[in-house]
C-alpha atoms as a PDB file:
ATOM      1  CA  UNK A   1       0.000   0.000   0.000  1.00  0.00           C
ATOM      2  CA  UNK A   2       0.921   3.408  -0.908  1.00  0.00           C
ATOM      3  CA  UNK A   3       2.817   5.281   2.018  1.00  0.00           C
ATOM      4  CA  UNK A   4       3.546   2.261   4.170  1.00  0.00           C
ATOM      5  CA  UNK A   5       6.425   1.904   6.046  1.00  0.00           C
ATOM      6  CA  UNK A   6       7.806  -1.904   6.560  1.00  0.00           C
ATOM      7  CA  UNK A   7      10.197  -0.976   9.070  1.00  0.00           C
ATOM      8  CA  UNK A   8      12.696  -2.626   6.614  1.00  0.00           C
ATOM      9  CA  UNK A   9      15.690  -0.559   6.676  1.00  0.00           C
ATOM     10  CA  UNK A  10      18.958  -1.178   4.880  1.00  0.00           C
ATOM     11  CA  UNK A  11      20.387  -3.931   7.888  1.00  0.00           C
ATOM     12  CA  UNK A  12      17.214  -6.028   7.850  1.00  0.00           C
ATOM     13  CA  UNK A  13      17.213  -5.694   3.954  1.00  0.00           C
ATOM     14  CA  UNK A  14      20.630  -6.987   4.001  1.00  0.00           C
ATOM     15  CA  UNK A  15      19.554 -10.085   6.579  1.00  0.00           C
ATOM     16  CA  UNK A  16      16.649 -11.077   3.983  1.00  0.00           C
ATOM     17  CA  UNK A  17      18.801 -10.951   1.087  1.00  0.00           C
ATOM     18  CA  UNK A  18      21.796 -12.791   2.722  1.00  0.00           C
ATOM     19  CA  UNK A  19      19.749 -15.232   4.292  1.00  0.00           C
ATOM     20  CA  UNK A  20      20.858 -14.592   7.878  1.00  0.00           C
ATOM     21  CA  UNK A  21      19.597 -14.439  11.225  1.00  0.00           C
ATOM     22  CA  UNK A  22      20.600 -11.104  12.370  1.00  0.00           C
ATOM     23  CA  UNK A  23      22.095  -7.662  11.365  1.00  0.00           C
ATOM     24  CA  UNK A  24      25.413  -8.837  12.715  1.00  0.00           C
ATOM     25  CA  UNK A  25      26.048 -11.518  10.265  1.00  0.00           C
ATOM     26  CA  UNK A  26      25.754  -9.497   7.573  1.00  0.00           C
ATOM     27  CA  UNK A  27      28.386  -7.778   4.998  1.00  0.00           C
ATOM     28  CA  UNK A  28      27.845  -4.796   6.808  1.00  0.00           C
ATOM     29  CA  UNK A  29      28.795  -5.761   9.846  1.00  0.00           C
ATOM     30  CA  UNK A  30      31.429  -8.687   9.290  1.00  0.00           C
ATOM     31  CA  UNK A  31      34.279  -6.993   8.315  1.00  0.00           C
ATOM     32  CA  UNK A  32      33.933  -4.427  11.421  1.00  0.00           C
ATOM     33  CA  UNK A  33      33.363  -7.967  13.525  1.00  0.00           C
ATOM     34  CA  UNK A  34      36.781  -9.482  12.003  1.00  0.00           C
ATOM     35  CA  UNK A  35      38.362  -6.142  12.827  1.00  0.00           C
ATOM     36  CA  UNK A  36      37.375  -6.624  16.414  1.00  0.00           C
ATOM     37  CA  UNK A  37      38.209 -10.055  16.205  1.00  0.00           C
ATOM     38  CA  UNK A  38      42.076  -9.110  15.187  1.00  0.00           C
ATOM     39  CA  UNK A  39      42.011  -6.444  18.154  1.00  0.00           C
ATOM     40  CA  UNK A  40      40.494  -8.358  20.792  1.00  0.00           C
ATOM     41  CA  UNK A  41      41.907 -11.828  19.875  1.00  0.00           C
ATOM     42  CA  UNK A  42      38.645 -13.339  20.702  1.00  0.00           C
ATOM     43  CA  UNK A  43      36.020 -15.187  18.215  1.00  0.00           C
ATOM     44  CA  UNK A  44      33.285 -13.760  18.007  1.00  0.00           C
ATOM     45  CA  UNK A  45      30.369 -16.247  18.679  1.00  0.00           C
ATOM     46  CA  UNK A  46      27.508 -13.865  19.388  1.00  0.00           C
ATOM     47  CA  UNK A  47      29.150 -11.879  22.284  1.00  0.00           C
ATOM     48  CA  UNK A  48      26.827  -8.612  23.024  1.00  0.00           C
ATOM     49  CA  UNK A  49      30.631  -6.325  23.148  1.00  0.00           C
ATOM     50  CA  UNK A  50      31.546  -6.972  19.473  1.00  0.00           C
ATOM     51  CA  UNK A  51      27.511  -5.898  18.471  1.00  0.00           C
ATOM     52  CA  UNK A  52      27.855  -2.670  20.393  1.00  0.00           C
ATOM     53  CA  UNK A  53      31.309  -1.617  19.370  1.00  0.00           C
ATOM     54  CA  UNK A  54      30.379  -2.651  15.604  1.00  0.00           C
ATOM     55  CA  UNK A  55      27.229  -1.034  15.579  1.00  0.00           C
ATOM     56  CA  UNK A  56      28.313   2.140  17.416  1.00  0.00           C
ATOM     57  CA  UNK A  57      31.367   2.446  15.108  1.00  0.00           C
ATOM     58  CA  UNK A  58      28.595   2.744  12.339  1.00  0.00           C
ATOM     59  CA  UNK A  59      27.325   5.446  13.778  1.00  0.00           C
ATOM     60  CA  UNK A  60      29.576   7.587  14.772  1.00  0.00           C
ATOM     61  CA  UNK A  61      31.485   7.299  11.679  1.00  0.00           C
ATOM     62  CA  UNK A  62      28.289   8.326   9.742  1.00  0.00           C
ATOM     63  CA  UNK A  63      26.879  10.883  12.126  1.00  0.00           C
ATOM     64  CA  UNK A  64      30.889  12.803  11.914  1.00  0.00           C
ATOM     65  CA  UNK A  65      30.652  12.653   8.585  1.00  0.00           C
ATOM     66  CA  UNK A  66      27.146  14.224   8.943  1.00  0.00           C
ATOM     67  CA  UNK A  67      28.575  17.069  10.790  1.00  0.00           C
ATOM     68  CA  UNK A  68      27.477  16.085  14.342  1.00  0.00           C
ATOM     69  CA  UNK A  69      30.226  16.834  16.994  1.00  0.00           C
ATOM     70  CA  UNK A  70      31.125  15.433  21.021  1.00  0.00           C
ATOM     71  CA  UNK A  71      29.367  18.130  22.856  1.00  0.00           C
ATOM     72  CA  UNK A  72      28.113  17.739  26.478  1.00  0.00           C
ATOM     73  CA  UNK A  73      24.480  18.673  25.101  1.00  0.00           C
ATOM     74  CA  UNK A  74      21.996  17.449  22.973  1.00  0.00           C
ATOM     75  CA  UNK A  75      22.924  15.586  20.043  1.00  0.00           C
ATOM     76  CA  UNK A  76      26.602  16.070  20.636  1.00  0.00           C
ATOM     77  CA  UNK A  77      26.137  14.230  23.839  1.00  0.00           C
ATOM     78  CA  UNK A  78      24.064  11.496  22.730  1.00  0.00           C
ATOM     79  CA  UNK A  79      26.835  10.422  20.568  1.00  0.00           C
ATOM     80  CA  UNK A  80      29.872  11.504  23.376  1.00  0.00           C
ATOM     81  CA  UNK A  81      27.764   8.449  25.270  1.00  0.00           C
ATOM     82  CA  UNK A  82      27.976   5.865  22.352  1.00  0.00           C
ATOM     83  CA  UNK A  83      31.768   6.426  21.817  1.00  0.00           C
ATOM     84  CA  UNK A  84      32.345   5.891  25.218  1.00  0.00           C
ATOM     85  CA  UNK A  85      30.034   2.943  25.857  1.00  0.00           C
ATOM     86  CA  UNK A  86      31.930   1.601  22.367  1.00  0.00           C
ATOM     87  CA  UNK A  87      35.511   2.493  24.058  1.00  0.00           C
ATOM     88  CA  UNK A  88      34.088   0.635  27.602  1.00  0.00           C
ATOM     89  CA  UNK A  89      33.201  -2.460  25.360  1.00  0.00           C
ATOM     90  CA  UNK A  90      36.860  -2.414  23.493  1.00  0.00           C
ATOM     91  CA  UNK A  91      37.861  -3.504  27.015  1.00  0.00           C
ATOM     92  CA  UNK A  92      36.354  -5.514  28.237  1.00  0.00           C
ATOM     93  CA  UNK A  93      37.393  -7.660  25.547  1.00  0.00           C
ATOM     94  CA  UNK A  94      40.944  -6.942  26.412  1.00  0.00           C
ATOM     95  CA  UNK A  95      41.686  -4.279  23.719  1.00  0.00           C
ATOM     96  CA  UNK A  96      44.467  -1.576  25.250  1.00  0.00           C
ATOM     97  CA  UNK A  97      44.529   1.877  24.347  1.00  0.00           C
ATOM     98  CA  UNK A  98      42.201   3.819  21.459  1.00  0.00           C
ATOM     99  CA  UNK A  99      41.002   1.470  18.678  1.00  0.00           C
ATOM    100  CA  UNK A 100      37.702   3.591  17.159  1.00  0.00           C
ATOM    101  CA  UNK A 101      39.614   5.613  14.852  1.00  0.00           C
ATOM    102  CA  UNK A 102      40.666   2.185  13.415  1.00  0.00           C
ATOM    103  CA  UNK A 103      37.615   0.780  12.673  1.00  0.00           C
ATOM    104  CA  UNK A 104      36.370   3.712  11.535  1.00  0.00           C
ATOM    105  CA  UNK A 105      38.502   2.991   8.192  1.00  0.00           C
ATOM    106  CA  UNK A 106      37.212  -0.545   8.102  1.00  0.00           C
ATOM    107  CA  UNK A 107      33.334   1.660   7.742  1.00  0.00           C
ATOM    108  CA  UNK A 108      34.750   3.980   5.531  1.00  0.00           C
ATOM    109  CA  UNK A 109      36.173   0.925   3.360  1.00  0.00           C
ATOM    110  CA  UNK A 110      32.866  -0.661   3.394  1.00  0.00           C
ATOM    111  CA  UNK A 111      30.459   2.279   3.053  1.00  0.00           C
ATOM    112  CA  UNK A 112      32.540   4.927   1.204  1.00  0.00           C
ATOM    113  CA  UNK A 113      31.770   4.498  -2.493  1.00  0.00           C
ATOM    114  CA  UNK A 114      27.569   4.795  -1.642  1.00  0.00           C
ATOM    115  CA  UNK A 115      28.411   7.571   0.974  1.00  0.00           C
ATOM    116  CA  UNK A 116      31.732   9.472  -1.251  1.00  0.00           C
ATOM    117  CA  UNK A 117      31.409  12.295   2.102  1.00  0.00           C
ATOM    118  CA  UNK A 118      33.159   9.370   4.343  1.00  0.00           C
ATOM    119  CA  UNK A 119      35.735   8.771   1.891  1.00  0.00           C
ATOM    120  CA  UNK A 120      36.324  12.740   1.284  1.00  0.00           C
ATOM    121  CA  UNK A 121      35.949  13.398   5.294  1.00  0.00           C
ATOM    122  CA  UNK A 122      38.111  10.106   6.229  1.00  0.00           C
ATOM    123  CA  UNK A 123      41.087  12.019   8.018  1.00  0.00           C
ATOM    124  CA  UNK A 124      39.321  14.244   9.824  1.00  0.00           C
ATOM    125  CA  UNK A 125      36.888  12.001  11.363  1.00  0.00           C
ATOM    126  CA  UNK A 126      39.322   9.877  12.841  1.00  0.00           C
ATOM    127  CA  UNK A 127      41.468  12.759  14.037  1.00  0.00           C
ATOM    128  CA  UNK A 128      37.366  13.540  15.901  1.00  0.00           C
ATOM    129  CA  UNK A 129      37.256  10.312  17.142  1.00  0.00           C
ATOM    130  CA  UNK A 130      40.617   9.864  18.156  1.00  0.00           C
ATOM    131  CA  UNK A 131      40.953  12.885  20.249  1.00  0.00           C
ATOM    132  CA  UNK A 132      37.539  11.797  22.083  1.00  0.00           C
ATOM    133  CA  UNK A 133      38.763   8.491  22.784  1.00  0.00           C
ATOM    134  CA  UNK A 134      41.639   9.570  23.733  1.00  0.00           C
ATOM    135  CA  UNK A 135      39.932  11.926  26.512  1.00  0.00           C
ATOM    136  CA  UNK A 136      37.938   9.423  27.553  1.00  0.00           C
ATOM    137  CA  UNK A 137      40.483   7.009  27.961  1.00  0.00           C
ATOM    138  CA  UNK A 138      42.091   8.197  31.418  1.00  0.00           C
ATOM    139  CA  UNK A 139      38.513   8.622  32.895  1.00  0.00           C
ATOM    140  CA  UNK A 140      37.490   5.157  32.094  1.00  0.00           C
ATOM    141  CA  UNK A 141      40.624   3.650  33.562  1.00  0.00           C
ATOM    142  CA  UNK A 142      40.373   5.930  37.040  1.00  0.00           C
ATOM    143  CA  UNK A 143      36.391   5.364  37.073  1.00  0.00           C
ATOM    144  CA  UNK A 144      36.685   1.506  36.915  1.00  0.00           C
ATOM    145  CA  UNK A 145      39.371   1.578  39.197  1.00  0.00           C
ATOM    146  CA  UNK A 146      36.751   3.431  41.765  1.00  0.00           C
ATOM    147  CA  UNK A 147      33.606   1.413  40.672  1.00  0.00           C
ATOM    148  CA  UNK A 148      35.284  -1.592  41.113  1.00  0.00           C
ATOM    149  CA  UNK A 149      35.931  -0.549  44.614  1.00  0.00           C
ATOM    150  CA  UNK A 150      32.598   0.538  45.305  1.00  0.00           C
ATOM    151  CA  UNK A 151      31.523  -2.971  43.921  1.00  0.00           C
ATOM    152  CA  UNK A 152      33.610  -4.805  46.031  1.00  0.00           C
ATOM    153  CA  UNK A 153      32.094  -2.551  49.497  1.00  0.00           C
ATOM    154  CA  UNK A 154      28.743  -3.111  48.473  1.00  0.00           C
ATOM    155  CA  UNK A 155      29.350  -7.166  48.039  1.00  0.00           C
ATOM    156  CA  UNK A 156      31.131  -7.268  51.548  1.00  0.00           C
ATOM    157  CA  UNK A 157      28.653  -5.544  53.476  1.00  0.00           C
ATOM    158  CA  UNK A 158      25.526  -7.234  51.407  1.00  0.00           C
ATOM    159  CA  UNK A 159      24.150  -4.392  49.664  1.00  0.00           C
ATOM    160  CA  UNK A 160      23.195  -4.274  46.441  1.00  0.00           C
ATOM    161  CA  UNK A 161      22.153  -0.620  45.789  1.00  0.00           C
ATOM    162  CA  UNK A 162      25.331   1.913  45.714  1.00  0.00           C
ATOM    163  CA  UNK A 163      24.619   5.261  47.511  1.00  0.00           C
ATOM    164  CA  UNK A 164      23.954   8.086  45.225  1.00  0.00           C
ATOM    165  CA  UNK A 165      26.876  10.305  46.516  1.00  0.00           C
ATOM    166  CA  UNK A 166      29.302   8.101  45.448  1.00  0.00           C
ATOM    167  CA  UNK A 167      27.785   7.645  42.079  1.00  0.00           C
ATOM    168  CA  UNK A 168      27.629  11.882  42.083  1.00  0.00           C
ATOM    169  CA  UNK A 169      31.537  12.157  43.132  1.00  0.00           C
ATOM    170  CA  UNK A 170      32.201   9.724  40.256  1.00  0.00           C
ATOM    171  CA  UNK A 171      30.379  11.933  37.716  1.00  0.00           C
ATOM    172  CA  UNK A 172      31.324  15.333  39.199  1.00  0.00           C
ATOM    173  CA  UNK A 173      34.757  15.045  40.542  1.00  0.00           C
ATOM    174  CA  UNK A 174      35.624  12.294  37.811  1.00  0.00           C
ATOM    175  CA  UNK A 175      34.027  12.760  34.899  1.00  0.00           C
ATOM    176  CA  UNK A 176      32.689   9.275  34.792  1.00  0.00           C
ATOM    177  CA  UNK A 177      29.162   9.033  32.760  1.00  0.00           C
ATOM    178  CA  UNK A 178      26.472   8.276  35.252  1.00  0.00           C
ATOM    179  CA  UNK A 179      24.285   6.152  32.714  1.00  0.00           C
ATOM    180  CA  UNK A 180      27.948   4.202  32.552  1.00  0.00           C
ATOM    181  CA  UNK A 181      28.093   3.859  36.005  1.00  0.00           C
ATOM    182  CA  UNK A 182      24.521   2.694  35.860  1.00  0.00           C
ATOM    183  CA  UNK A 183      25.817  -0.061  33.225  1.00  0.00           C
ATOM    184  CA  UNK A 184      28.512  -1.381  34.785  1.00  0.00           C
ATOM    185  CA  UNK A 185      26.231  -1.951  38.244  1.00  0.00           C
ATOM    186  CA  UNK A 186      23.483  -3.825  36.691  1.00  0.00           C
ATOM    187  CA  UNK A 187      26.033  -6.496  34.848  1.00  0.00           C
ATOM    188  CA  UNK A 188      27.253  -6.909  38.311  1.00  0.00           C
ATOM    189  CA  UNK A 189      23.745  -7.594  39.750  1.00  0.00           C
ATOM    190  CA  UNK A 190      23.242  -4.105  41.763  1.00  0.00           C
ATOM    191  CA  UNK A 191      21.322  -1.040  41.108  1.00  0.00           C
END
């Protein structure tokens, strides 16, 4: 019918034609997938890290290219909080120091004769994303360091809520993301 919209975007286009099960077995995703693969020296068999960092690679790479920017409002933020959830993913599967700006070229490979901006904007979006990880990267590594901390009071005493001060100092005095904070609590079992 005229002016219907399937819901059928380009990734589950992509599934139907290539006959698999989901969006990250696709061409569009495997090569990003093997790239994480090399960096991480795991397989990847499924595991929710390599679906995040590949899909939020694709994103950020695209919305750059757009002209959106790491701000600490609005849209600029929105995507500030996918590089860093990406970065947070990169390791936990063991992957030291920045690795985005990397995959952004395998994206740029993949996607830059449909989308010729990627290709003609390829240095200076990973010069974007590099600096950003980059920043990020000394926050993450102090934050865990407290988090885990916290984690480890809150399992000795028996509680399984952490107080909101301590989740405020970690955002105010250390620039740690409280929706990451947030994250990182509930995969432990604690709120």
């Amino acid at each position: 019918s005229k002016n219907i919209d399937t819901g059928a975007g380009l990734e589950r286009w992509c599934c139907i034609f290539q006959d698999v099960d989901s969006n990250f077995e696709t061409d569009l995703f495997k090569p990003i997938i093997k790239h994480i693969e090399e960096l991480s020296k795991y397989e990847y068999v499924g595991q929710k890290e390599f679906k995040i960092i590949a899909d939020h690679i694709r994103a950020i790479t695209f919305a750059i290219a757009d002209g959106a920017c790491f701000e600490n409002v609005g849209r600029g933020y929105v995507l500030r909080r996918i590089i860093r959830r990406a970065a947070r993913q990169g390791k936990i599967l063991g992957i030291d120091g920045p690795f985005l700006s990397q995959l952004c070229d395998r994206v740029i490979d993949m996607s830059g004769k449909a989308y010729p901006e990627l290709e003609e904007k390829r240095a200076m979006i990973k010069k974007v994303i590099a600096v950003e990880e980059e920043k990020f990267a000394s926050t993450i590594d102090q934050g865990m360091k407290i988090i885990g901390g916290y984690i480890d009071e809150l399992k000795k005493v028996g509680s399984t809520v952490l107080d909101g001060e301590k989740a405020f100092k970690l955002h105010d005095t250390y620039g740690f993301p409280i929706d990451l904070t947030r994250e990182i609590l509930e995969e432990s079992g604690l709120g």
